[in-house]
C-alpha atoms as a PDB file:
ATOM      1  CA  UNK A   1     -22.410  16.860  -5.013  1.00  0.00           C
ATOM      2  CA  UNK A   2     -19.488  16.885  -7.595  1.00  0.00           C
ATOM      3  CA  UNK A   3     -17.733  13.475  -8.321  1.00  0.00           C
ATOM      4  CA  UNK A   4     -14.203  13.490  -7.066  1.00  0.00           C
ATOM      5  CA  UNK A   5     -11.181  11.253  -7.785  1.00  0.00           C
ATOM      6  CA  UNK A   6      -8.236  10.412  -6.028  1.00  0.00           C
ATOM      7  CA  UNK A   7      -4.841  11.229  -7.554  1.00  0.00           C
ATOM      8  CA  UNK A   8      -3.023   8.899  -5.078  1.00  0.00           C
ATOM      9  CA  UNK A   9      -3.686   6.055  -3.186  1.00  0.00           C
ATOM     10  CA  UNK A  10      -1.760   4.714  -0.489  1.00  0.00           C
ATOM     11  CA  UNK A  11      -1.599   1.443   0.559  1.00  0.00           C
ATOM     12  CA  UNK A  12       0.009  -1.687   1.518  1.00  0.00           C
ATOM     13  CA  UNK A  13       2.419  -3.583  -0.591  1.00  0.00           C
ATOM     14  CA  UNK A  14       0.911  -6.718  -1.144  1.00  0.00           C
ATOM     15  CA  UNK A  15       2.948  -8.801   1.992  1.00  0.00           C
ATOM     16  CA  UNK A  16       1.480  -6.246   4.014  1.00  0.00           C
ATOM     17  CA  UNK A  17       5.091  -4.560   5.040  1.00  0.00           C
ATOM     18  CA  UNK A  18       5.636  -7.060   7.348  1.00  0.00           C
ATOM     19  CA  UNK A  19       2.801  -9.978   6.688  1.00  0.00           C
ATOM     20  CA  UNK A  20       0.635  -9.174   9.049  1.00  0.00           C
ATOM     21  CA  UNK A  21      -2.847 -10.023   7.997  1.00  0.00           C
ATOM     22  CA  UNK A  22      -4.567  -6.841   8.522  1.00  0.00           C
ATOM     23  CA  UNK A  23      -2.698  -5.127   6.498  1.00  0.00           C
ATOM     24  CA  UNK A  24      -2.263  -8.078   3.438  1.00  0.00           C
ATOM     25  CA  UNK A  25      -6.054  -7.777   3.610  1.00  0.00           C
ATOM     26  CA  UNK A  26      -5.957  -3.919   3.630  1.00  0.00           C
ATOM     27  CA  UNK A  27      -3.374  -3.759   0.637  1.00  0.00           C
ATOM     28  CA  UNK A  28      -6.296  -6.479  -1.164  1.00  0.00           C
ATOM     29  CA  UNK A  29      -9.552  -4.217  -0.348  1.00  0.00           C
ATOM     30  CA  UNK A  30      -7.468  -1.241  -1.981  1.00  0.00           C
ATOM     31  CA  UNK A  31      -6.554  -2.692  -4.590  1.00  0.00           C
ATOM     32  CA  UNK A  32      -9.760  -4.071  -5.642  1.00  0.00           C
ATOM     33  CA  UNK A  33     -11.543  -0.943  -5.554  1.00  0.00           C
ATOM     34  CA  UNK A  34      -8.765   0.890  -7.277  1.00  0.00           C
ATOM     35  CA  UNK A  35      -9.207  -1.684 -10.051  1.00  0.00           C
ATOM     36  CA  UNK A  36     -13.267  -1.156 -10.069  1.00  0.00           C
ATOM     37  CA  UNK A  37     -13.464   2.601  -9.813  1.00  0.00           C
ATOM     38  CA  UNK A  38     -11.057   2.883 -13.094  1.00  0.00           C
ATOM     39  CA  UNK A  39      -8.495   5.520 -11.236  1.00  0.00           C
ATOM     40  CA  UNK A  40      -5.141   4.973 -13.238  1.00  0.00           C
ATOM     41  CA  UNK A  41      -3.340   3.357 -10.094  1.00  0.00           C
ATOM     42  CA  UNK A  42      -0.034   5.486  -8.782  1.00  0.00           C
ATOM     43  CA  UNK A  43       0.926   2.530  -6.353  1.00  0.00           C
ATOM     44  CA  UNK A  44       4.383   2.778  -4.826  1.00  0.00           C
ATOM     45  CA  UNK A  45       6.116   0.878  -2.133  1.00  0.00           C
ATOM     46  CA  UNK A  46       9.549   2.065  -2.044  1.00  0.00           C
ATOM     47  CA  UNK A  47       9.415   4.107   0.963  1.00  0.00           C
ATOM     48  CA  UNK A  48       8.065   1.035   2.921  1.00  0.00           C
ATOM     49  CA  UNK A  49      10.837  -1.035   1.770  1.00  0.00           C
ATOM     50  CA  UNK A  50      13.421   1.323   2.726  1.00  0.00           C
ATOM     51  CA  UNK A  51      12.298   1.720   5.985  1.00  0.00           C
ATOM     52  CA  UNK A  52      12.395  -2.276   6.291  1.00  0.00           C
ATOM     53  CA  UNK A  53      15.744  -1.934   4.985  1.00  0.00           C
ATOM     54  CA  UNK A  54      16.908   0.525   7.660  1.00  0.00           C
ATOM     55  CA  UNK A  55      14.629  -1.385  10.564  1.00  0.00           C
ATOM     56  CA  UNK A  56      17.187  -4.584   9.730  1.00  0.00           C
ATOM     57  CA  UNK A  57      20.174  -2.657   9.146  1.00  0.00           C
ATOM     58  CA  UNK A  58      19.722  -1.212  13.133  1.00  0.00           C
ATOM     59  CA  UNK A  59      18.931  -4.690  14.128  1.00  0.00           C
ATOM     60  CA  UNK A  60      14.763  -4.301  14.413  1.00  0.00           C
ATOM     61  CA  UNK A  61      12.473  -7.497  13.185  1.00  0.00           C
END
C-alpha cells in the first residue's frame, strides 16, 4: 500500500469556534498528530471567524 500525505488539514481553532469541549479537544488531537506525522501544517481559521463575525452581526450567540 503506498504511503499517502495530507496536503490540508482541517480543524478547529484552538477555542473550538465556540468553546465547546468537543471540539477544543478535537482541534488538540489534530494538532498533535499533525505535529508527530511531520506534515508541514496549512492550518487556517479565517473562514470560522468570519462566520462568527456574521453569526453576531445578525444577532446569533
Amino acid at each position: 500500500m503506498a504511503m499517502r500525505r495530507a496536503d490540508v488539514v482541517v480543524t478547529y481553532d484552538e477555542n473550538g469556534f465556540y468553546g465547546h469541549p468537543d471540539h477544543i479537544q478535537a482541534h488538540r488531537i489534530t494538532m498533535a498528530a499533525v505535529e508527530r506525522t511531520n506534515i508541514a501544517a496549512k492550518v487556517s481559521c479565517s473562514a470560522f471567524q468570519e462566520f462568527g463575525r456574521v453569526l453576531k452581526e445578525i444577532g446569533v450567540e
